[in-house]
Protein backbone atom coordinates (compact mmCIF):
# COMPACT_ATOMS: atom_id res chain seq x y z
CA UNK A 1 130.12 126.06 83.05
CA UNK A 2 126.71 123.78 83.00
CA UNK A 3 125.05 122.71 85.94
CA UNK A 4 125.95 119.61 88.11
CA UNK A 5 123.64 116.90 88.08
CA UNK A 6 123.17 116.57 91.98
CA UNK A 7 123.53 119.09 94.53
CA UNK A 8 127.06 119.33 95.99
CA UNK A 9 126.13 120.63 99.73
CA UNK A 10 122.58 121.62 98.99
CA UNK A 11 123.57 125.62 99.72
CA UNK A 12 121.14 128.08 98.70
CA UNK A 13 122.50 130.17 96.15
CA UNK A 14 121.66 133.52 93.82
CA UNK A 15 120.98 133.65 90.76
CA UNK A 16 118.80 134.91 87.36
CA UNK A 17 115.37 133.21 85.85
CA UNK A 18 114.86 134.38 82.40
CA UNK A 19 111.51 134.18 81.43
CA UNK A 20 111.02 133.59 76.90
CA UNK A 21 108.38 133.87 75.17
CA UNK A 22 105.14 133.21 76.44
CA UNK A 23 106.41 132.38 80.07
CA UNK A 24 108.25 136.43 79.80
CA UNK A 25 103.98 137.63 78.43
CA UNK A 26 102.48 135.32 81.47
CA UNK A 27 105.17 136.49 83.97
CA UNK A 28 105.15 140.25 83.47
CA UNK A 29 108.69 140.38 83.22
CA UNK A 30 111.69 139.15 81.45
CA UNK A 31 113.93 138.13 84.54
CA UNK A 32 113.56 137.86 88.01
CA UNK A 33 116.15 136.87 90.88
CA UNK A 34 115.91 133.52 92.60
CA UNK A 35 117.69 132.21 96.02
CA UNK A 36 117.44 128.20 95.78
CA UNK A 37 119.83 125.20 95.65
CA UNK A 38 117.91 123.07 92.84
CA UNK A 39 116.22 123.57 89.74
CA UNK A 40 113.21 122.31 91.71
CA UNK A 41 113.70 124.90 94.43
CA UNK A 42 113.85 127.68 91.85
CA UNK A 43 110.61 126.79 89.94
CA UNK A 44 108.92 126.43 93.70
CA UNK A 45 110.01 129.79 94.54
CA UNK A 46 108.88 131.08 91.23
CA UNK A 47 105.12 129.21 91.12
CA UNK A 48 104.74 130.65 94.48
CA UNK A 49 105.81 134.45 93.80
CA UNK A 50 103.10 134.50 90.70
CA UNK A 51 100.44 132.11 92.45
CA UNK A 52 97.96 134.59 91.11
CA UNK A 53 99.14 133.94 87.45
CA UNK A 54 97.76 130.81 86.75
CA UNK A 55 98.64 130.44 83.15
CA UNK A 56 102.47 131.12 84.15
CA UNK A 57 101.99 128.25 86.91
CA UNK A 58 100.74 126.04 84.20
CA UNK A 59 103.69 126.85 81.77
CA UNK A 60 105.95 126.12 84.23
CA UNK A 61 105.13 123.11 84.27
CA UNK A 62 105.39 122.66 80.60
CA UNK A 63 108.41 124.34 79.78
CA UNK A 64 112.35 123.14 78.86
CA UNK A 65 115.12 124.68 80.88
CA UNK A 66 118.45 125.56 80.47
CA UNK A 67 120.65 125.54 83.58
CA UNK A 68 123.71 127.64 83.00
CA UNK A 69 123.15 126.88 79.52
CA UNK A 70 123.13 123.42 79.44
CA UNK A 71 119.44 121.51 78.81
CA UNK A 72 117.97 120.18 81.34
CA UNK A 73 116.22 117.67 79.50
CA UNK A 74 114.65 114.61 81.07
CA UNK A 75 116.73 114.88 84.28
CA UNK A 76 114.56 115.41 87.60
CA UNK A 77 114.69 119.07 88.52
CA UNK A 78 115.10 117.69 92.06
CA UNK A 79 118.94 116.59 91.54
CA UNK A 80 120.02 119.85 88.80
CA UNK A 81 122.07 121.75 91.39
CA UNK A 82 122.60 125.64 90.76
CA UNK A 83 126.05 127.60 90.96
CA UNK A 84 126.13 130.99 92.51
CA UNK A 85 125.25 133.70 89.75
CA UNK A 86 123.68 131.52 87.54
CA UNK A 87 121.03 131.59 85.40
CA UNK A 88 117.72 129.67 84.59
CA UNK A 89 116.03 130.05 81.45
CA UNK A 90 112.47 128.95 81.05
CA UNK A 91 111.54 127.98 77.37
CA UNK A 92 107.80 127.75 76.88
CA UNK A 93 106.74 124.67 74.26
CA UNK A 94 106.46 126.52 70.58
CA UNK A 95 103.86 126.07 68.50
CA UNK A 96 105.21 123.42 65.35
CA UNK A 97 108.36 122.97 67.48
């Protein structure tokens, strides 16, 4: 199941991040649970739990998702809805890639 590309009611849902890579280093951690109804809610939530890790902040910004395994891509974060028990995964940009 991939995500929808707007939010159906806007609910707040539960769900996994899953940090790779250089995000997982920056982070401290490999996966962390997240209560939002966007993308964009998700990474808010996130950039505010490590607001003292600046370099994860950064990456953030920088990074591809997948939403329920489906890319993300160029779509605004704003209108990627996310299903209850699903999972974000935050793909750092790789050097020569």
């Amino acid at each position: 199941m991939g995500a929808t590309t707007e939010p159906a009611s806007g609910a707040r849902v539960r769900g996994t991040i899953r940090y790779w890579a250089a995000a997982k280093s920056e982070a401290g951690l490999a996966e962390e649970p997240y209560e939002a109804a966007t993308l964009a809610e998700a990474l808010a939530g996130a950039k505010e739990r490590h607001a003292d890790r600046p370099k994860l902040v950064r990456l953030l910004g920088h990074s591809s998702y997948l939403v329920d395994g489906a890319q993300v891509g160029g779509r605004e974060h704003t209108t990627v809805a996310l299903t209850e028990g699903g999972t974000v995964e935050v793909l750092p940009p790789f050097a020569g890639g």
